[in-house]
N, C-alpha and C. Protein backbone atom coordinates (compact mmCIF):
# COMPACT_ATOMS: atom_id res chain seq x y z
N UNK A 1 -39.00 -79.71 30.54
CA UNK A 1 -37.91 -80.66 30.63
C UNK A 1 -37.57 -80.94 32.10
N UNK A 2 -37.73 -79.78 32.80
CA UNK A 2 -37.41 -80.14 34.10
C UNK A 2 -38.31 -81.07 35.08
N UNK A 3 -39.26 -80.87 34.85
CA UNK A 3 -40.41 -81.72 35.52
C UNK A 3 -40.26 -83.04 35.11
N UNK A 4 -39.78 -83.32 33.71
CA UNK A 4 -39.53 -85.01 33.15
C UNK A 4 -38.57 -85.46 33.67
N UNK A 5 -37.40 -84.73 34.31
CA UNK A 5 -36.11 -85.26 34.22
C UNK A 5 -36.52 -85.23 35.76
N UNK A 6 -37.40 -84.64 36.98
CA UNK A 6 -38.06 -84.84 38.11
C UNK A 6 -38.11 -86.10 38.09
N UNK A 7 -39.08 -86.32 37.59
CA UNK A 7 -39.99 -87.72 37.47
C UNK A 7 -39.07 -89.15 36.98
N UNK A 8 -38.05 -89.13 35.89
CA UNK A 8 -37.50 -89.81 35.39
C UNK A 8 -36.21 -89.92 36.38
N UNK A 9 -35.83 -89.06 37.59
CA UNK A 9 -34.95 -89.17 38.64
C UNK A 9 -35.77 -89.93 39.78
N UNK A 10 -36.91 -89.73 39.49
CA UNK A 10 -37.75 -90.59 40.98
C UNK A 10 -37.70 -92.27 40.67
N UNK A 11 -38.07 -91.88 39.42
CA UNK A 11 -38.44 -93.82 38.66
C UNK A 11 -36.97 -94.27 38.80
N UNK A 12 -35.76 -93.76 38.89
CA UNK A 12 -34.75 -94.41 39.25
C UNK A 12 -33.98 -94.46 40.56
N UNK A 13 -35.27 -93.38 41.65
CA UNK A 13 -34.71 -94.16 42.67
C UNK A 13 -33.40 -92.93 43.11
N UNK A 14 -33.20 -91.79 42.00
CA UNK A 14 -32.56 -90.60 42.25
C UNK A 14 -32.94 -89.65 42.87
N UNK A 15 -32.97 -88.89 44.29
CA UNK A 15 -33.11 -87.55 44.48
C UNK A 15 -33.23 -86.37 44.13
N UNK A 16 -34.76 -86.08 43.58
CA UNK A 16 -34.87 -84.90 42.78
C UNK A 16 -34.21 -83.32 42.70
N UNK A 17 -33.44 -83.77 44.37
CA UNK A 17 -32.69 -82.41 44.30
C UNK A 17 -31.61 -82.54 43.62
N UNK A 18 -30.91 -83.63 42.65
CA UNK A 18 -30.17 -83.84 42.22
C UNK A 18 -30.37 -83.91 41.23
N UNK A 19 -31.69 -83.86 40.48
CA UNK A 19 -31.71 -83.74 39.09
C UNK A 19 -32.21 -82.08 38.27
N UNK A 20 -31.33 -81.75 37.55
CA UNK A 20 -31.39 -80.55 37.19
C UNK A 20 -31.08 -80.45 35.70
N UNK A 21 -31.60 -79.65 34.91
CA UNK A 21 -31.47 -80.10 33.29
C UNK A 21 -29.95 -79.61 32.88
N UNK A 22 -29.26 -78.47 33.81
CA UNK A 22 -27.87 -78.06 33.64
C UNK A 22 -26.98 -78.97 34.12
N UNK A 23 -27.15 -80.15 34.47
CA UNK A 23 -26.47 -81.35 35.08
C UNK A 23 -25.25 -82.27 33.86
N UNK A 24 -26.74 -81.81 32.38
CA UNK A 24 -26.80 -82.59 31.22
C UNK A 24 -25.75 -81.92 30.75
N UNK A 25 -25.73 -80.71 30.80
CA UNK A 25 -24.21 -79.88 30.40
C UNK A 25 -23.19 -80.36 30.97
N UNK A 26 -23.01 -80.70 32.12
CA UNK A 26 -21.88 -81.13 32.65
C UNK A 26 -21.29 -82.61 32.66
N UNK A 27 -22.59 -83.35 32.62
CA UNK A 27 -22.23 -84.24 32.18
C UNK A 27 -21.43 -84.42 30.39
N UNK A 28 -22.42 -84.17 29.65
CA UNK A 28 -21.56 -83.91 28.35
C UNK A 28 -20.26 -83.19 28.28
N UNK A 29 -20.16 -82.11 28.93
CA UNK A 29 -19.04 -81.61 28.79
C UNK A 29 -17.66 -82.85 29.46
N UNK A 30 -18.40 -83.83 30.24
CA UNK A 30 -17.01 -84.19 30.85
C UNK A 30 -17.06 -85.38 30.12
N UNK A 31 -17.97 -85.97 29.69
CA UNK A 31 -18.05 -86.85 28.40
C UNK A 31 -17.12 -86.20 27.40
N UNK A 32 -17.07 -85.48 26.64
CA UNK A 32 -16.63 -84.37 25.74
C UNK A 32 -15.19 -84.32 25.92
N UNK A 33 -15.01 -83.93 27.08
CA UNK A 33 -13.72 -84.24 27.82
C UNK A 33 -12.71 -85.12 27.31
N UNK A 34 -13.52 -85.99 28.02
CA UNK A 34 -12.39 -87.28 28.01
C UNK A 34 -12.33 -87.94 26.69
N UNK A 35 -13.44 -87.85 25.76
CA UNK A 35 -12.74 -88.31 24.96
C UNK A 35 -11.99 -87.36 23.61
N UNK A 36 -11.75 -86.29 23.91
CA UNK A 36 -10.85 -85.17 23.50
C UNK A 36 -9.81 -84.64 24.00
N UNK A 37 -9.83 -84.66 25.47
CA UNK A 37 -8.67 -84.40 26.29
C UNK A 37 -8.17 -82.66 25.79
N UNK A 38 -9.36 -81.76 25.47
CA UNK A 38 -8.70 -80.80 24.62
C UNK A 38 -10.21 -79.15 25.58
N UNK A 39 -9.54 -78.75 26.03
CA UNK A 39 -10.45 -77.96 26.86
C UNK A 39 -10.21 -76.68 26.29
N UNK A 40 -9.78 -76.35 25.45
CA UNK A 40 -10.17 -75.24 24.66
C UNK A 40 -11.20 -75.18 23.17
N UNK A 41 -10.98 -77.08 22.83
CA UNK A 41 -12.13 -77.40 22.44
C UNK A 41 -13.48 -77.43 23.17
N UNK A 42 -13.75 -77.81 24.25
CA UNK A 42 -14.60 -77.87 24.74
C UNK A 42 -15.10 -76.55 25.53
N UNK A 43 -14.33 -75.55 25.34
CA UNK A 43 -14.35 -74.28 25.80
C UNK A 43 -15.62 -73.78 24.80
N UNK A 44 -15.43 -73.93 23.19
CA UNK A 44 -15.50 -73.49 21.76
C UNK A 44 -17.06 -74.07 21.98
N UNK A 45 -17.32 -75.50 22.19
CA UNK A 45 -18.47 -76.06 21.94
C UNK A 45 -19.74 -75.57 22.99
N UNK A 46 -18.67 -75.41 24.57
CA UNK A 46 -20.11 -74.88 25.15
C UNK A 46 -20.09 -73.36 25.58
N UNK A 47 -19.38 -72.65 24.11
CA UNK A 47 -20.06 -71.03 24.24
C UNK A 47 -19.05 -70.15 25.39
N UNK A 48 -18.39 -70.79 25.69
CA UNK A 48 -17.64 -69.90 26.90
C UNK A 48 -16.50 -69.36 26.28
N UNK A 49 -16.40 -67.81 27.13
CA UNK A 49 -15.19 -67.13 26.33
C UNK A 49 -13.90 -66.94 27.31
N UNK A 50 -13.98 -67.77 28.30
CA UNK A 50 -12.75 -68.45 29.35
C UNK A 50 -12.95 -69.86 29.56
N UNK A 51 -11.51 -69.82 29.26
CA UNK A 51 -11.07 -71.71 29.58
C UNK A 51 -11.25 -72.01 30.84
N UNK A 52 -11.46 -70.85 31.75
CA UNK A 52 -11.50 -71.12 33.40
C UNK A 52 -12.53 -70.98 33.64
N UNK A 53 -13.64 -70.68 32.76
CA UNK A 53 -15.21 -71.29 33.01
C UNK A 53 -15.60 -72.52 33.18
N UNK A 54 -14.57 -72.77 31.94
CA UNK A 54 -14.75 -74.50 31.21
C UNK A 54 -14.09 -75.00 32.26
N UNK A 55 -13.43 -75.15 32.87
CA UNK A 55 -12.33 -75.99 34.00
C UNK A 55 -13.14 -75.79 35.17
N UNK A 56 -14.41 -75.22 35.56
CA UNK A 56 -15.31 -75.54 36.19
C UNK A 56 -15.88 -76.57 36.27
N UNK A 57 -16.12 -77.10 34.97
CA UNK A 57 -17.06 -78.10 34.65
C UNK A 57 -16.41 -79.42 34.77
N UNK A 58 -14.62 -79.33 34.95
CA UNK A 58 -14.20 -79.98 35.03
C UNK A 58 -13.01 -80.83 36.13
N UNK A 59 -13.87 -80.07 37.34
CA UNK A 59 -13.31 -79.90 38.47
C UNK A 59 -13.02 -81.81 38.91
N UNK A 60 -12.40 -81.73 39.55
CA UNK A 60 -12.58 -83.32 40.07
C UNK A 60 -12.52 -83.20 41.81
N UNK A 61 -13.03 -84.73 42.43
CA UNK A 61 -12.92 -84.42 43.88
C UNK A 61 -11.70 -84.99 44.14
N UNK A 62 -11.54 -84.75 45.24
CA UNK A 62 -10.44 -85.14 46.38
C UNK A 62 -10.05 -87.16 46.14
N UNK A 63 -11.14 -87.37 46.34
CA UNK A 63 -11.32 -89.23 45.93
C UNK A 63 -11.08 -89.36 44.44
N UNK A 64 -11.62 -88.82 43.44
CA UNK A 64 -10.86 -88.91 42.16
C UNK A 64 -9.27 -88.62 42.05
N UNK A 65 -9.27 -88.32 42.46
CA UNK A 65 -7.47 -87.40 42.04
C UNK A 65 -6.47 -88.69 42.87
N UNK A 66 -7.02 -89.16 44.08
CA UNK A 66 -6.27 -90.41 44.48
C UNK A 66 -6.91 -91.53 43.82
N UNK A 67 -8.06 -91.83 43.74
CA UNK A 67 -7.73 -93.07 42.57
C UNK A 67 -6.76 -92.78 41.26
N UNK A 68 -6.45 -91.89 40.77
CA UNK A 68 -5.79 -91.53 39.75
C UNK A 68 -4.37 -91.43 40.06
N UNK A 69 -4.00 -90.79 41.15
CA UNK A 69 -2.43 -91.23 41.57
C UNK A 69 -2.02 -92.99 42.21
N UNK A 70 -3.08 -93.35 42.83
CA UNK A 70 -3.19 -94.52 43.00
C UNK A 70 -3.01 -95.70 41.84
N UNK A 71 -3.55 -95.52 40.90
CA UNK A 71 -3.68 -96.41 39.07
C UNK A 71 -1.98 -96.13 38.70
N UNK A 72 -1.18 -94.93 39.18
CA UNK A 72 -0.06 -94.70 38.63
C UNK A 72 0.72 -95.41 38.90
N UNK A 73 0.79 -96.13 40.45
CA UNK A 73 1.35 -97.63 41.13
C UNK A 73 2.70 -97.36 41.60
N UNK A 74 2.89 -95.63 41.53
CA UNK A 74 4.71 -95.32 42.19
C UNK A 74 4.25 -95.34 43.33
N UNK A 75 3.26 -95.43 44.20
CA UNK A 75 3.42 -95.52 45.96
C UNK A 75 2.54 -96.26 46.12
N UNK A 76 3.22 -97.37 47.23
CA UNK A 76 2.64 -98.74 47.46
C UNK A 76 2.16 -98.37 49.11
């Protein structure tokens, strides 16, 4: 799997150091996420026996967190 998801990161022009098959976990999990909004569900689904494993996966950056106070529109 890893060698396909190599190759299928090159054909798009992605940096293979960036493609990794545990990526797919995280991505789903934050898929999973959002549309559950429920992280002890998503704790349950990917096997972890801390919610502060799971809140790994669901870290956000510095630039997310201000577009998100930014969308809220109390500071102009």
């Amino acid at each position: 799997m890893w060698a396909e998801m190599k190759a299928a990161a090159a054909a798009a022009g992605v940096a293979a150091s960036k493609a990794f098959p545990h990526n797919l976990r995280h991505l789903f999990a934050r898929a999973f996420y959002a549309s559950c909004r429920d992280v002890v569900r998503l704790a349950d689904v990917l096997g972890h026996s801390s919610v502060e494993t799971t809140r790994i996966y669901l870290a956000t950056t510095g630039a997310e967190q201000e577009r998100t106070i930014d969308r809220l529109g109390l500071i102009e």
